[in-house]
Protein backbone atom coordinates (compact mmCIF):
# COMPACT_ATOMS: atom_id res chain seq x y z
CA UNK A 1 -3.86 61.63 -16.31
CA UNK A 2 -1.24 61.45 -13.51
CA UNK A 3 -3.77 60.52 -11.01
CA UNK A 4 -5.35 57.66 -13.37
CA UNK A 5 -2.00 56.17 -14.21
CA UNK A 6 -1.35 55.85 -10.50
CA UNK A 7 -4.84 53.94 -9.61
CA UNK A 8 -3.77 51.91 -12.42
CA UNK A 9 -0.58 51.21 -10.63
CA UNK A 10 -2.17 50.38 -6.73
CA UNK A 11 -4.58 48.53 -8.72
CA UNK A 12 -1.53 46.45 -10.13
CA UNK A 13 0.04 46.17 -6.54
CA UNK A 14 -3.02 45.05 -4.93
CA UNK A 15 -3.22 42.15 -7.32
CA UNK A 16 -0.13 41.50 -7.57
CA UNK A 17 -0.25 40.56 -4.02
CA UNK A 18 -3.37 38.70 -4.30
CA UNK A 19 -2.48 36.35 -6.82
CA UNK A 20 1.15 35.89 -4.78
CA UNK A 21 -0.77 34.90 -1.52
CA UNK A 22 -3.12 32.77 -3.67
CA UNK A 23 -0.12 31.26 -5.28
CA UNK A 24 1.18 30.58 -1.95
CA UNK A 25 -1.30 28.61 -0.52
CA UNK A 26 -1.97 26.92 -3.74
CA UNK A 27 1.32 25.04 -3.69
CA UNK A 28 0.76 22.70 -1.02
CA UNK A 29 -2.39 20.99 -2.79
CA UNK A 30 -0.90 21.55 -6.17
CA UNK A 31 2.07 19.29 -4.77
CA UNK A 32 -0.74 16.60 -3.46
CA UNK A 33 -2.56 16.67 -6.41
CA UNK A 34 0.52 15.94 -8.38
CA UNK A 35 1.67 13.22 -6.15
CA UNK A 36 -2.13 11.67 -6.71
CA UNK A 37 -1.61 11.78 -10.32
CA UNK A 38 2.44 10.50 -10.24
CA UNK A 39 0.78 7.41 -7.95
CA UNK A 40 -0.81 5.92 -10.68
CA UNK A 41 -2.91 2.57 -9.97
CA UNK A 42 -1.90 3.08 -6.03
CA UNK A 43 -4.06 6.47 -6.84
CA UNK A 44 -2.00 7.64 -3.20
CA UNK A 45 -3.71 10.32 -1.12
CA UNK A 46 -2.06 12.22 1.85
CA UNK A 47 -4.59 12.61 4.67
CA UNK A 48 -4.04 15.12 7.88
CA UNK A 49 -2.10 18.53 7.98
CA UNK A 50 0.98 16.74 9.74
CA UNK A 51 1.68 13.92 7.30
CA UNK A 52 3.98 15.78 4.70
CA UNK A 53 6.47 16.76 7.81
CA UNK A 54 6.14 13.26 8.94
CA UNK A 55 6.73 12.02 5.50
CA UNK A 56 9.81 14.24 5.50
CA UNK A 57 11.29 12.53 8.36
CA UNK A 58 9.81 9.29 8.10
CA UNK A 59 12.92 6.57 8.76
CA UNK A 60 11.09 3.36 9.42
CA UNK A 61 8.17 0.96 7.95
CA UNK A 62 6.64 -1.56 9.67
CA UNK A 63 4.83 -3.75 7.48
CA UNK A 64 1.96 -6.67 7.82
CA UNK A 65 3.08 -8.84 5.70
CA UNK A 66 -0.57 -9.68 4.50
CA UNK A 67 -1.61 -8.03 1.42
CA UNK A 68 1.69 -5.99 0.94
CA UNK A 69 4.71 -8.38 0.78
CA UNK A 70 1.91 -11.29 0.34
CA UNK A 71 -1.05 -11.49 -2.24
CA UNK A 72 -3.42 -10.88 0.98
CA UNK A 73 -5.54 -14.30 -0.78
CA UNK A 74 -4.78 -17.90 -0.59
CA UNK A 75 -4.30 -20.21 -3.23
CA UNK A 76 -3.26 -23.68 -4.31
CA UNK A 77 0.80 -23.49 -4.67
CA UNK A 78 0.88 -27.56 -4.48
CA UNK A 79 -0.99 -30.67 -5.53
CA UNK A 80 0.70 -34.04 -4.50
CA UNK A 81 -1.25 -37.13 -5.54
CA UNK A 82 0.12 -40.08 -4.34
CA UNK A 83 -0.14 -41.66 -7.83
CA UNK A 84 0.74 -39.54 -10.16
CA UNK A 85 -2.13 -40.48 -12.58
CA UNK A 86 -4.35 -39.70 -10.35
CA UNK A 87 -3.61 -35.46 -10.60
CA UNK A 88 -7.13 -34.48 -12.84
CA UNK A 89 -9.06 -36.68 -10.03
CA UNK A 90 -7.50 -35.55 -7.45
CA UNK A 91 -7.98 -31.89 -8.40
CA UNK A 92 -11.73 -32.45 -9.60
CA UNK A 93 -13.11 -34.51 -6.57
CA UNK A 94 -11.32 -32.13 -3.77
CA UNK A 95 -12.26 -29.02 -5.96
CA UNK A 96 -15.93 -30.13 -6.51
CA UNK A 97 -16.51 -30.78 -2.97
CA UNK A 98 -15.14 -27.52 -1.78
CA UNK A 99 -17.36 -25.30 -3.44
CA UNK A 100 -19.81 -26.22 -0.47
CA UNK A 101 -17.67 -24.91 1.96
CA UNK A 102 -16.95 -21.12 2.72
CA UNK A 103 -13.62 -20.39 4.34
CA UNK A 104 -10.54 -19.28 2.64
CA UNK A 105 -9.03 -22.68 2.34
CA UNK A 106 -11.98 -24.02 0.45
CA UNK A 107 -12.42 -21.29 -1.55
CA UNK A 108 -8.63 -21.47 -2.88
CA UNK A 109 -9.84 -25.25 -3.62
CA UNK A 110 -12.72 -24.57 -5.53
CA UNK A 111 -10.87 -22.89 -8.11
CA UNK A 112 -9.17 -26.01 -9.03
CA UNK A 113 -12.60 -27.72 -10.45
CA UNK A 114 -16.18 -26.37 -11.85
CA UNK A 115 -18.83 -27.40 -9.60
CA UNK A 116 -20.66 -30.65 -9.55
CA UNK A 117 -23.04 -32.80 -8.39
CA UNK A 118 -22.81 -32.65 -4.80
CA UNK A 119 -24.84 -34.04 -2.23
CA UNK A 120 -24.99 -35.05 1.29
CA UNK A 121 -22.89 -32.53 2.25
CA UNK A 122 -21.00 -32.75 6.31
CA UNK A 123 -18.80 -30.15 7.36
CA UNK A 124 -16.84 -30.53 10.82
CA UNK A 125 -15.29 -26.91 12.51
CA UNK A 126 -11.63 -28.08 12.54
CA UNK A 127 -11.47 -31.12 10.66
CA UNK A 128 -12.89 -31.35 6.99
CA UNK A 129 -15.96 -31.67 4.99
CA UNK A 130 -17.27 -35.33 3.64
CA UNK A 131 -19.87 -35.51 0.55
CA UNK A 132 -20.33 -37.45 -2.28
CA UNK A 133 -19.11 -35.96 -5.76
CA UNK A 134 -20.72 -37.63 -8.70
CA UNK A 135 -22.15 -40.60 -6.22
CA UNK A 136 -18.82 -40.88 -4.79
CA UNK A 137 -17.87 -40.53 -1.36
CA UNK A 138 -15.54 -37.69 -0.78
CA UNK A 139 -13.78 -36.19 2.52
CA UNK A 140 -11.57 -33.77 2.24
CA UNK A 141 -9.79 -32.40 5.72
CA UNK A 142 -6.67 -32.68 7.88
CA UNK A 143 -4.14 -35.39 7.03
CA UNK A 144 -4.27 -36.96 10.42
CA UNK A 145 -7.96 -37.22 9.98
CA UNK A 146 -7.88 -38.52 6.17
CA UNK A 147 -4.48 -40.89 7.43
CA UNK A 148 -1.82 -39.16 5.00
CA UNK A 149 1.53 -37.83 6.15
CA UNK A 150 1.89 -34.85 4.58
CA UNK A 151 4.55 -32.02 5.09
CA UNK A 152 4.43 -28.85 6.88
CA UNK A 153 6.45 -25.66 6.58
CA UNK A 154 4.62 -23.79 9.14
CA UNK A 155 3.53 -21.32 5.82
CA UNK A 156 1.14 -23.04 4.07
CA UNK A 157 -1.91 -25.10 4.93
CA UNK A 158 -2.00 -28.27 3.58
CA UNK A 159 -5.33 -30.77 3.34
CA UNK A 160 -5.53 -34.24 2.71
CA UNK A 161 -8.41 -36.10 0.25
CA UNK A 162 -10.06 -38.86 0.19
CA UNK A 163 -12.31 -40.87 -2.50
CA UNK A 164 -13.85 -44.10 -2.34
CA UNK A 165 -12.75 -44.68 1.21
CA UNK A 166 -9.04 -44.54 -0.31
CA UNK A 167 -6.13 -41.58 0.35
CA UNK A 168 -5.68 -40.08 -2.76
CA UNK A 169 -3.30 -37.61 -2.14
CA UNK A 170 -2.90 -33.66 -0.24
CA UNK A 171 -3.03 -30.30 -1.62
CA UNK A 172 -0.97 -27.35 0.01
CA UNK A 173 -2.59 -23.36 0.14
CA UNK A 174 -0.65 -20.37 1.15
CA UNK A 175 -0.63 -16.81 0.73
CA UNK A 176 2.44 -16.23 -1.87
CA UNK A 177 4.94 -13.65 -2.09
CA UNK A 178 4.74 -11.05 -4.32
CA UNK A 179 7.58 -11.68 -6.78
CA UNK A 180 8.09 -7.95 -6.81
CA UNK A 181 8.57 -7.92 -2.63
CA UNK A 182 12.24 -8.37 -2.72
CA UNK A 183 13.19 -5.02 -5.20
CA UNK A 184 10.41 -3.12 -3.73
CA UNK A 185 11.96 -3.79 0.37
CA UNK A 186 15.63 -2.85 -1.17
CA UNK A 187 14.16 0.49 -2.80
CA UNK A 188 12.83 1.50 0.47
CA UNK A 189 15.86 0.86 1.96
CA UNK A 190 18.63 2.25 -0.19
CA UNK A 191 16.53 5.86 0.21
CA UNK A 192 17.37 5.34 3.52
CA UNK A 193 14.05 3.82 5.18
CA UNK A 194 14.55 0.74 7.92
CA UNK A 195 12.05 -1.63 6.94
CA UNK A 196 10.48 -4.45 9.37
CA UNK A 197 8.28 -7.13 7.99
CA UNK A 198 6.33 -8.33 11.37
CA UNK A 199 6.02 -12.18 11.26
CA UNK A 200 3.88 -13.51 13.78
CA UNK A 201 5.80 -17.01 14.04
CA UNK A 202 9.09 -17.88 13.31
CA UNK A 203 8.29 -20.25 10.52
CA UNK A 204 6.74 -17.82 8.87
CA UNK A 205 9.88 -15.71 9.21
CA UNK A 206 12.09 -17.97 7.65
CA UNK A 207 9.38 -18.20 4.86
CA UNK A 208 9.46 -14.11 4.51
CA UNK A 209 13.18 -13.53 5.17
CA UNK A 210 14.22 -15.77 1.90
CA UNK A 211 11.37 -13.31 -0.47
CA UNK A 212 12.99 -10.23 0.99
CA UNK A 213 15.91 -10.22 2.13
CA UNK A 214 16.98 -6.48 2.26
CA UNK A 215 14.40 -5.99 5.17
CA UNK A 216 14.26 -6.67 8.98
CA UNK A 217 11.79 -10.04 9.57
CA UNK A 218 10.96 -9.55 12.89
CA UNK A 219 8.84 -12.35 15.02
CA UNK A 220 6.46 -10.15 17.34
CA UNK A 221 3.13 -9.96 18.93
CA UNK A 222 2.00 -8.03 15.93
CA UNK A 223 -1.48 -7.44 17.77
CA UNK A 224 0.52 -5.28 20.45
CA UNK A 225 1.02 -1.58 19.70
CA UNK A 226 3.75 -1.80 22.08
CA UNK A 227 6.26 -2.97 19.76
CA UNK A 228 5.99 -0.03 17.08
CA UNK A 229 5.70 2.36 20.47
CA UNK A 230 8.96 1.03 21.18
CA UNK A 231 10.38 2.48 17.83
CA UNK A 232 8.52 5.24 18.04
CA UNK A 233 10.20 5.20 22.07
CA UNK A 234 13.54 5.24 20.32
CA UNK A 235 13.63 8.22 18.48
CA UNK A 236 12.39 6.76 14.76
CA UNK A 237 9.29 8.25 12.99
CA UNK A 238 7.51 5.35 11.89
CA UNK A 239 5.40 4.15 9.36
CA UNK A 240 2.66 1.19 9.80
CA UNK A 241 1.54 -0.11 6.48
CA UNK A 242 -1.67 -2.46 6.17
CA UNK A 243 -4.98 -3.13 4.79
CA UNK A 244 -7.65 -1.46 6.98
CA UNK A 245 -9.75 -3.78 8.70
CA UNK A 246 -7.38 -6.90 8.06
CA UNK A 247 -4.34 -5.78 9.17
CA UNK A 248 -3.21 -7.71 12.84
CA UNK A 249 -0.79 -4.51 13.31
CA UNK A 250 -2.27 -1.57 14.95
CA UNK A 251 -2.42 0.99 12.65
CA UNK A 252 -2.67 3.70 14.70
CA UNK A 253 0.31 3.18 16.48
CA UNK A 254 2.58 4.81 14.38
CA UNK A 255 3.70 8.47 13.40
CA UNK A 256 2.47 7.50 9.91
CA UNK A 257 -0.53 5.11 8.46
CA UNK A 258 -0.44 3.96 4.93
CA UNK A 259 -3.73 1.93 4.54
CA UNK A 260 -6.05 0.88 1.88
CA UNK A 261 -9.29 2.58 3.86
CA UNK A 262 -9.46 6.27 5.36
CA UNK A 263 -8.06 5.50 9.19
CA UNK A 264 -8.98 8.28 11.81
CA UNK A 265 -4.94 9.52 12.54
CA UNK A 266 -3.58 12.33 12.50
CA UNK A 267 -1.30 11.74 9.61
CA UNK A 268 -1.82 8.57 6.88
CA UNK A 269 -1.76 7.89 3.34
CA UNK A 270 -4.77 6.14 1.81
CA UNK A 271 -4.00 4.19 -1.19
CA UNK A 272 -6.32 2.03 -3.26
CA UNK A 273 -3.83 -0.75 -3.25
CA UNK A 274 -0.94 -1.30 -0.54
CA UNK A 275 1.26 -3.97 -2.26
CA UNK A 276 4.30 -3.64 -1.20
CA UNK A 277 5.50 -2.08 -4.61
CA UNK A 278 2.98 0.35 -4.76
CA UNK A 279 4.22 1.38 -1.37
CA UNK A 280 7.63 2.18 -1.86
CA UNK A 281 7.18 4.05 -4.93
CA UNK A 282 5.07 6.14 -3.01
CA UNK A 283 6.77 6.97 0.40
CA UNK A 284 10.05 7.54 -2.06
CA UNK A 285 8.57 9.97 -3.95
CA UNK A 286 6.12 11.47 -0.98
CA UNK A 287 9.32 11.82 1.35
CA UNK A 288 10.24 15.02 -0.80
CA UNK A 289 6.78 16.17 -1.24
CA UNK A 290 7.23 18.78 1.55
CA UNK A 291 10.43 20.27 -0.06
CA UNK A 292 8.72 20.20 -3.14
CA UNK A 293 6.08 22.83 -1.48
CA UNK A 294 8.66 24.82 -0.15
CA UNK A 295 10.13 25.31 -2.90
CA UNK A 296 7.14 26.19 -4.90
CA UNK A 297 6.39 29.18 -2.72
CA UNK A 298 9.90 30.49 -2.45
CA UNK A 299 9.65 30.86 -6.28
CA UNK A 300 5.76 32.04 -5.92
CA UNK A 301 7.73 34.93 -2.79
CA UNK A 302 10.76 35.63 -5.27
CA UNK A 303 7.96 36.40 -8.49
CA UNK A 304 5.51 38.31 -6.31
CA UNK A 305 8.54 40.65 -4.78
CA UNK A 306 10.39 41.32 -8.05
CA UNK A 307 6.87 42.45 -9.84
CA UNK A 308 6.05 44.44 -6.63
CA UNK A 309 9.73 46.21 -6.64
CA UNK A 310 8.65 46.57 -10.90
CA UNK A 311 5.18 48.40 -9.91
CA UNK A 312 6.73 50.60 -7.44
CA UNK A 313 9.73 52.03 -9.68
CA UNK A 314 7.97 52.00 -12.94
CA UNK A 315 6.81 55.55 -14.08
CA UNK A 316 3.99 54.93 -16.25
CA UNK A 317 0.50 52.58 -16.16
CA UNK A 318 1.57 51.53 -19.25
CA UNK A 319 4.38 49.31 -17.95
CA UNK A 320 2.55 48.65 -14.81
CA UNK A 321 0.42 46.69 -16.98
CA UNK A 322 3.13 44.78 -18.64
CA UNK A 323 4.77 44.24 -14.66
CA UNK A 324 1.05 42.93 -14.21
CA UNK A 325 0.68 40.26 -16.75
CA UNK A 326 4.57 39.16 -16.85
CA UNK A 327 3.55 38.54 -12.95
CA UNK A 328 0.69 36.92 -13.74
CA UNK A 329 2.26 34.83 -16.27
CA UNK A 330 5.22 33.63 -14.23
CA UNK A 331 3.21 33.02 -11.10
CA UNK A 332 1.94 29.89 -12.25
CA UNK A 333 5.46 28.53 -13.95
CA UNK A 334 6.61 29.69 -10.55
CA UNK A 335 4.33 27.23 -8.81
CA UNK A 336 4.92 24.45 -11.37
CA UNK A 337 8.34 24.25 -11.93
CA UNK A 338 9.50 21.81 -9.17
CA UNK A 339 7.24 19.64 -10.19
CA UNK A 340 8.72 19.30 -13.80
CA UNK A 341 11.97 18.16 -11.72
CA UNK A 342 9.96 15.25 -9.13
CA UNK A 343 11.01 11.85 -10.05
C-alpha cells in the first residue's frame, strides 16, 4: 500500500513541476494577449522577442505627424467666396468639377458637391483643371493662375475658382489636428516619455507646436535616419511611430517601431490604428508589460515550490492529492493575478 501511495506521490511531483514550467512560459503570451485585449480599437500587437525589454526602457517617441497627431486625409477646413452669396455656387461648381480629378486635393473637393454634368474636361500637372459644369465654364487651380490673392499659412493648400470667366472665390485643404493630439502628447510625457513631433518645415511647426504643446516640434530632414540615430547615438531608446508605407520617417531606425503594417525589425508594435491617442494609451500601458511577466512567474516559482515542499513532507497519497489540485488550482490565479492589477 506503502509502495502505491508513494507512486502516487512522484506522480504528484512530476506534475507538479510540469504544470509550474508550463505556467512559466505561459506568462509572457498570457501578458500579450491581455495587452491585445486592454488595446481595444488600436487591437495593439507586440512583434519580436526584444520589444517588451525595449518597451521597458523606452524614453523617447518620434512621431510623423501624418496620420497620428494629423487625420493622415485632407479636407476642406475653409471656403472664402468673395461674395458672400455666392457660398452654395461656389461650393457646387468647384466640387462638381473636381470629381474628375484624382489627387488628394480634389478628392477633399469633391466632397463638397454630388457630381454633375461635366464635360470637356483639361487638367494641367501643377496648375488646375478647367471644364464646364452644367454648360458653364469652370477652372479651378492656383490663385496666381485663376488671379485671386489668397492667403497662405504654409499648412494648408489653398485653390482658387473660377466660373463664367469671373473669380469667384478660394477654398483652403489641410490635414487637421486631431483634437485629442494635445492630451494624448502630455500623457506620454508625464509617464516620463520625451516626445518629438518631426515637422518637415517650419511653418508647419508653428502649425503643430500650437495643437500640442507638451511635445518637442522639431524641423528635420525627416527622410534621414540620421536624426533618430542621433538619439539613439545619445543614449535614449527610441520609438518611431508611423503608418507603414506613408510614413517620410524611417521606421526602422529606431530601437522601437509602432506602425499600422507588420515592419521587418527586430522589435515593433503593430496596431490597426496609430492615432496619436491610440498610441499613448498603448506604450503607457505596454511599458510595464515586462514587469507584469515577471511577476507572473515569480508567483507561478513561489506556487510550484510551496506544493513541491507539500508533496515531499506529506505522509500519505491522500493529501498528496489535495497538494495536487490546490497546486493546480492556484497555478492559474498565480499567473492571472497581476493582470487584475494593470491599468
Amino acid at each position: 500500500m506503502n509502495d502505491v501511495l508513494d507512486g502516487y506521490g512522484i506522480l504528484a511531483l512530476l506534475v507538479v513541476i510540469a504544470a509550474g514550467v508550463g505556467a512559466w512560459f505561459a506568462a509572457r503570451p498570457m501578458v500579450l494577449a491581455s495587452a491585445h485585449r486592454r488595446s481595444g480599437d488600436a487591437r495593439a500587437r507586440v512583434l519580436g522577442k526584444q520589444a517588451l525589454d525595449v518597451l521597458e526602457r523606452l524614453d523617447t517617441v518620434v512621431l510623423d505627424p501624418v496620420g497620428t497627431v494629423t487625420a493622415g486625409e485632407l479636407s476642406v477646413v475653409s471656403v472664402d467666396p468673395l461674395d458672400p452669396t455666392h457660398d452654395r455656387n461656389l461650393r457646387w461648381f468647384a466640387g462638381a468639377l473636381q470629381h474628375t480629378a484624382d489627387d488628394p486635393v480634389a478628392k477633399a473637393i469633391a466632397r463638397l458637391a454630388v457630381r454633375g454634368i461635366v464635360t470637356d474636361v483639361q487638367h494641367e500637372p501643377g496648375i488646375g483643371t478647367t471644364g464646364r459644369v452644367d454648360r458653364h465654364p469652370v477652372r479651378v487651380g492656383n490663385p496666381d493662375w485663376i488671379g485671386v490673392d489668397a492667403p497662405d499659412d504654409g499648412w494648408g493648400r489653398t485653390v482658387a475658382v473660377e466660373v463664367d470667366g469671373r473669380a469667384m472665390g478660394h477654398i483652403t485643404v489641410a490635414d487637421t489636428v486631431r483634437p485629442q493630439a494635445g492630451s494624448a502628447t502630455a500623457t506620454l510625457t508625464e509617464s516620463g516619455m520625451r516626445v518629438l513631433v518631426v515637422a518637415p518645415s517650419e511653418a508647419k511647426a508653428k502649425h503643430l507646436s500650437a495643437a500640442v504643446q507638451t511635445a518637442e516640434v522639431v524641423v528635420a530632414p525627416i527622410s534621414d535616419p540620421a536624426f533618430v540615430r542621433g538619439l539613439r547615438g545619445d543614449g535614449n531608446v527610441v520609438a518611431v511611430v508611423g503608418r507603414a508605407g506613408h510614413s517620410s520617417v524611417p521606421l526602422d531606425a529606431g530601437d522601437l517601431t509602432v506602425s499600422d503594417a507588420v515592419v521587418n525589425t527586430p522589435a515593433a508594435v503593430d496596431m490597426a490604428d496609430v492615432a496619436v491617442h491610440h498610441v499613448a494609451s498603448v506604450l503607457v500601458m505596454l511599458r510595464g508589460a515586462l514587469s507584469r511577466v515577471r511577476a507572473a512567474r515569480r508567483a507561478v516559482v513561489a506556487v510550484t515550490a510551496l506544493a513541491l515542499l507539500g508533496l515531499v513532507l506529506t505522509p500519505s497519497g491522500w493529501i498528496d492529492l489535495c497538494v495536487l489540485v490546490a497546486a493546480l488550482i492556484a497555478l492559474p490565479i498565480a499567473l492571472t493575478a497581476p493582470l487584475l492589477r494593470w491599468r
